[in-house]
C-alpha atoms as a PDB file:
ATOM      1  CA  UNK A   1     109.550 113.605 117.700  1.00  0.00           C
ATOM      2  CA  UNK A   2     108.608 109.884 116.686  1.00  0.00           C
ATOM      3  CA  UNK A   3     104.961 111.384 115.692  1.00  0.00           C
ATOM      4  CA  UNK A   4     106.198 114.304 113.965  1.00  0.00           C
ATOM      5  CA  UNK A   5     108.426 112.076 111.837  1.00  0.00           C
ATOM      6  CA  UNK A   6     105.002 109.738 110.718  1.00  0.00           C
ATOM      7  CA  UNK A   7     103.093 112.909 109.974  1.00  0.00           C
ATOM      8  CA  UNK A   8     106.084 114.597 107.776  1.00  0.00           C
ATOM      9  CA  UNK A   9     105.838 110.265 105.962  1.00  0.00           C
ATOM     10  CA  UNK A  10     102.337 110.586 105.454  1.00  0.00           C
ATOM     11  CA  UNK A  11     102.165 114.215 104.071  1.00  0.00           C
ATOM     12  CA  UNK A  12     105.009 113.310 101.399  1.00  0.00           C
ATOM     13  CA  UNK A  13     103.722 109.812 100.886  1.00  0.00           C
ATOM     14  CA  UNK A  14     100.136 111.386  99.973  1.00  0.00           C
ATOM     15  CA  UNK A  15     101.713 113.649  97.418  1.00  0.00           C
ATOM     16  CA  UNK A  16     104.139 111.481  95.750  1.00  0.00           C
ATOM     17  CA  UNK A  17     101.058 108.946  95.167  1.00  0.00           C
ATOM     18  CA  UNK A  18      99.334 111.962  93.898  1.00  0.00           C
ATOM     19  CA  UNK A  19     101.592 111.783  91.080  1.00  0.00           C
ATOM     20  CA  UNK A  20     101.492 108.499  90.765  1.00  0.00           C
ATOM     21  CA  UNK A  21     100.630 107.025  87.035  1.00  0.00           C
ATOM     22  CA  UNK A  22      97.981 104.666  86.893  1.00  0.00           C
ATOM     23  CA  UNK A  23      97.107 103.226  83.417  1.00  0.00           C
ATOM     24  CA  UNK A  24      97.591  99.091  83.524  1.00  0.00           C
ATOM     25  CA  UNK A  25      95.770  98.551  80.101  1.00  0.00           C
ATOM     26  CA  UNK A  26      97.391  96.549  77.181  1.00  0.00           C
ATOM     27  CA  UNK A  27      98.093  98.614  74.338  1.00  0.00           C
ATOM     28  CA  UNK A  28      94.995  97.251  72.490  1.00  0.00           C
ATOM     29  CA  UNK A  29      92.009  97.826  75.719  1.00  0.00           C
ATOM     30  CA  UNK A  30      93.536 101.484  75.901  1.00  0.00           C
ATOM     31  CA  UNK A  31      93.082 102.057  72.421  1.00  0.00           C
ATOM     32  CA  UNK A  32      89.819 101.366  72.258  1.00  0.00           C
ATOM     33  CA  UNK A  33      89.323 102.949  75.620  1.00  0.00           C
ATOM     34  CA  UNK A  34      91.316 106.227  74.570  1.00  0.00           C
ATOM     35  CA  UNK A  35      90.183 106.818  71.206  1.00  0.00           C
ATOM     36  CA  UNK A  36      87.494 108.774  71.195  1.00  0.00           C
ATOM     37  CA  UNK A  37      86.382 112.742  71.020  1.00  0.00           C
ATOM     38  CA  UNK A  38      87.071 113.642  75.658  1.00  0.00           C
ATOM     39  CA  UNK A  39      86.005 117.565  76.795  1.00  0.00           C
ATOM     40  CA  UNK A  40      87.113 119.398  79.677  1.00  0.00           C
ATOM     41  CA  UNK A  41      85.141 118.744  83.012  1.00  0.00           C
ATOM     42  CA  UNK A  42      87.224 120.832  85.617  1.00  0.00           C
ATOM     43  CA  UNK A  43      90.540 121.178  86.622  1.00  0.00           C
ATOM     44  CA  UNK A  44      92.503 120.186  90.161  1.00  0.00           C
ATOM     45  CA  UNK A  45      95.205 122.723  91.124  1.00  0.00           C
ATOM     46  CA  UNK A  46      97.406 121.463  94.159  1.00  0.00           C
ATOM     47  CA  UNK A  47      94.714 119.640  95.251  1.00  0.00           C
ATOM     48  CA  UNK A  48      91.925 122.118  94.636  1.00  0.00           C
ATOM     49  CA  UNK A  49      89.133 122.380  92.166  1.00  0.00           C
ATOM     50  CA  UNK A  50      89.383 125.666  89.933  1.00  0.00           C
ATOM     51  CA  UNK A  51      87.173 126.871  86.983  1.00  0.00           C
ATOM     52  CA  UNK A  52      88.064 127.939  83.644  1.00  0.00           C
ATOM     53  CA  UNK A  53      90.841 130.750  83.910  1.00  0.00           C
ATOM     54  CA  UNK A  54      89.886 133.621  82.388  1.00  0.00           C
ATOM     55  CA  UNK A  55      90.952 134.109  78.588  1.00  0.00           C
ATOM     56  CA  UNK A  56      91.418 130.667  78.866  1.00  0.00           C
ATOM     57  CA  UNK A  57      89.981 129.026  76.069  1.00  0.00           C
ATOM     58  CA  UNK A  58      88.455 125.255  75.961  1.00  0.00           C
ATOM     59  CA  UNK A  59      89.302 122.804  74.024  1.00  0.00           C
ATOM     60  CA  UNK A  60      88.737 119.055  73.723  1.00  0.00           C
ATOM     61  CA  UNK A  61      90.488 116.309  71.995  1.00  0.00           C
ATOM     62  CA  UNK A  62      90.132 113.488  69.566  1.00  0.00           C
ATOM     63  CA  UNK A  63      92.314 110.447  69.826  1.00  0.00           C
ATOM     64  CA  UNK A  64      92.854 107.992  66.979  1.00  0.00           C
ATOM     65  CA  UNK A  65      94.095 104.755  66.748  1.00  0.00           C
ATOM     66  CA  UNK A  66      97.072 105.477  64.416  1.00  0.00           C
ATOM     67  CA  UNK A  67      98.914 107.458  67.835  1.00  0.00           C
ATOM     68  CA  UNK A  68      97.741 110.640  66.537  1.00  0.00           C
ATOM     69  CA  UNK A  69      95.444 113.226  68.202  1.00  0.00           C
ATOM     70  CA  UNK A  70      93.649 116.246  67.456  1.00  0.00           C
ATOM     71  CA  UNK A  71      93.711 119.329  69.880  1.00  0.00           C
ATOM     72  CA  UNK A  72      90.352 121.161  68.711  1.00  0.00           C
ATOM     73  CA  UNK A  73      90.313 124.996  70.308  1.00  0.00           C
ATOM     74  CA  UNK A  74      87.010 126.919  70.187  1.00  0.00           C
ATOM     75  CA  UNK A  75      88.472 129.759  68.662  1.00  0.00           C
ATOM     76  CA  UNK A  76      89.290 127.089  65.545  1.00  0.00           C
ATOM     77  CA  UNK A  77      92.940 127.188  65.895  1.00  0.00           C
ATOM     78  CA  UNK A  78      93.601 123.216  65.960  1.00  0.00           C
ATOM     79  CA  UNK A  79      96.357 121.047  66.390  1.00  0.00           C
ATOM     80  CA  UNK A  80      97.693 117.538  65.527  1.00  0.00           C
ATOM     81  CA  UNK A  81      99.963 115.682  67.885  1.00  0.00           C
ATOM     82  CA  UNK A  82     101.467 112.489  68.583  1.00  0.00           C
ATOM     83  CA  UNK A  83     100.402 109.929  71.558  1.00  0.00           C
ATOM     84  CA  UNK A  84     103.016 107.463  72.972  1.00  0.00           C
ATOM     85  CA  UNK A  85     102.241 104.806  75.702  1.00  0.00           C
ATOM     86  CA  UNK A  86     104.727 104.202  78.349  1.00  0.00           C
ATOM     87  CA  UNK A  87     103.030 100.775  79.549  1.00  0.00           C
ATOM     88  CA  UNK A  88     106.395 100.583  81.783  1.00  0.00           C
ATOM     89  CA  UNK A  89     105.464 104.071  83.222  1.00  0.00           C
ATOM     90  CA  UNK A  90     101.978 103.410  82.988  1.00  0.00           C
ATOM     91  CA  UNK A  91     100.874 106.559  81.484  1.00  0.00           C
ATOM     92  CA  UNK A  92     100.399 108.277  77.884  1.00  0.00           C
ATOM     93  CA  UNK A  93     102.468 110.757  76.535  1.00  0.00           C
ATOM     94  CA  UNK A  94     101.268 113.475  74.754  1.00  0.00           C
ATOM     95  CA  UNK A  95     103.245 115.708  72.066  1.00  0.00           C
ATOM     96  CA  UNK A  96     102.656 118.283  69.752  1.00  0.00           C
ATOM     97  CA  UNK A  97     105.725 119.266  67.013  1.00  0.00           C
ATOM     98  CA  UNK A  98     107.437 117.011  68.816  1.00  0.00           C
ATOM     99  CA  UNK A  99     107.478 118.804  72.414  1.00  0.00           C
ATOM    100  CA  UNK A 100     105.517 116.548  74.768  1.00  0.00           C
ATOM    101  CA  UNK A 101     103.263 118.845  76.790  1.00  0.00           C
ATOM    102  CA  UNK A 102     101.629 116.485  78.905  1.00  0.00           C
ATOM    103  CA  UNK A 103     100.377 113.027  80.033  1.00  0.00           C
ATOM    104  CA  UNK A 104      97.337 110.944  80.309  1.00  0.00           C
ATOM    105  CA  UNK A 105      98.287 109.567  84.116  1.00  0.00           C
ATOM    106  CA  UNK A 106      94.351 107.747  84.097  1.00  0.00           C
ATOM    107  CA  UNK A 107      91.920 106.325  82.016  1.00  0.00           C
ATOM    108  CA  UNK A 108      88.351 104.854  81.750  1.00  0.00           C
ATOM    109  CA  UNK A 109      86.212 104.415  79.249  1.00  0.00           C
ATOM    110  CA  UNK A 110      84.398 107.703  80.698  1.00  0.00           C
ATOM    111  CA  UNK A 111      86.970 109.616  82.529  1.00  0.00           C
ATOM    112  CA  UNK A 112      90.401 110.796  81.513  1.00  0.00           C
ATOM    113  CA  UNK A 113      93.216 112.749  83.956  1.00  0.00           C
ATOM    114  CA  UNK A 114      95.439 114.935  82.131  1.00  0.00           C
ATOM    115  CA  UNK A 115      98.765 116.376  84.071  1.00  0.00           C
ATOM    116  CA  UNK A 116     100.646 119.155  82.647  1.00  0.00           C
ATOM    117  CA  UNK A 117     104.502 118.931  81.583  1.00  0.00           C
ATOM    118  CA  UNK A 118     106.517 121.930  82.533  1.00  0.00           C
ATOM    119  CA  UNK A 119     109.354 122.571  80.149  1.00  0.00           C
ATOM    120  CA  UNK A 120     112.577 122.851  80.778  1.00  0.00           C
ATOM    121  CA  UNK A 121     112.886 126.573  80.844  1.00  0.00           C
ATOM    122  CA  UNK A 122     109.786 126.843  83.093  1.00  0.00           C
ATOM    123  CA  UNK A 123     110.195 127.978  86.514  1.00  0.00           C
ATOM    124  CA  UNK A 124     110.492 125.055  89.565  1.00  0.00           C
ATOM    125  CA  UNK A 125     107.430 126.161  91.370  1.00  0.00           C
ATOM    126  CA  UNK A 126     104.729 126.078  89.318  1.00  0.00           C
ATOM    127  CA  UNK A 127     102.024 124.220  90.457  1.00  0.00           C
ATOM    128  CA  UNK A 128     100.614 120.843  89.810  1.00  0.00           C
ATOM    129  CA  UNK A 129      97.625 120.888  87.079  1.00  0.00           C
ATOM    130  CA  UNK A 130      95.459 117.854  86.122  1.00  0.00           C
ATOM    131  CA  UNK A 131      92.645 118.219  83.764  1.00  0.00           C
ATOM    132  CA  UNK A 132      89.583 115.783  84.152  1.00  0.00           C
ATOM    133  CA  UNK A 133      87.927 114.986  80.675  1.00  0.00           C
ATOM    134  CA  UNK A 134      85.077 112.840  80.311  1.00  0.00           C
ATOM    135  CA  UNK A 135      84.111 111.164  77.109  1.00  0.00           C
ATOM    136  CA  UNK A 136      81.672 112.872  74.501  1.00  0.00           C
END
């Protein structure tokens, strides 16, 4: 019983550090770390590496200095949003018309991890998406 108690710790010990946000930069280092043109590398799906869905289409983005951000789609449908940094939360929000849709949980100067923010209306159970950029 004792054993099966340390496994069940472990298994939700792994996943809550899996969530875990992990940016310690000043304001200033993650600027200049952050803003820059990042593209898609692959996606993790609980825990697993998927390709690109299909109809999905890719995108990268372009941070800037001023908080601002530019979502540019292949299919030339682009968007401006807003970046926030929680140095508290250590992570970076990200919003577009003022409906965060996710957050930078990791930086380097050439790796970023992007999770996914489910809305309020979206279902419980969907599943855990991070997106790994690298810088271009």
């Amino acid at each position: 019983m004792k054993r099966t108690l340390i496994v069940i710790g472990l298994i939700i010990g792994m996943n809550l550090t899996s969530f875990a946000q992990e940016i310690t930069l000043s304001e200033s280092e993650l600027k200049n770390v952050l803003c820059k043109q990042w593209e898609i590398e692959y996606a993790m799906m609980n825990g697993m590496k998927i390709g690109q869905m299909p109809g999905a289409s890719d995108f990268d983005f372009k941070f800037k200095k001023d908080g601002t951000y530019d979502l540019i789609r292949e299919d030339g449908k682009n968007e401006s949003g807003i970046w926030t940094y929680n140095s508290e939360k250590k992570y970076v929000e990200l919003a577009i018309k003022e409906k965060v849709t996710s957050r930078i949980k990791s930086i380097s100067k050439t790796k970023l991890i992007l999770t996914l923010v489910s809305g309020q209306n979206d279902p419980p159970e969907l599943p855990s998406v991070e997106v790994h950029f690298k810088a271009i």
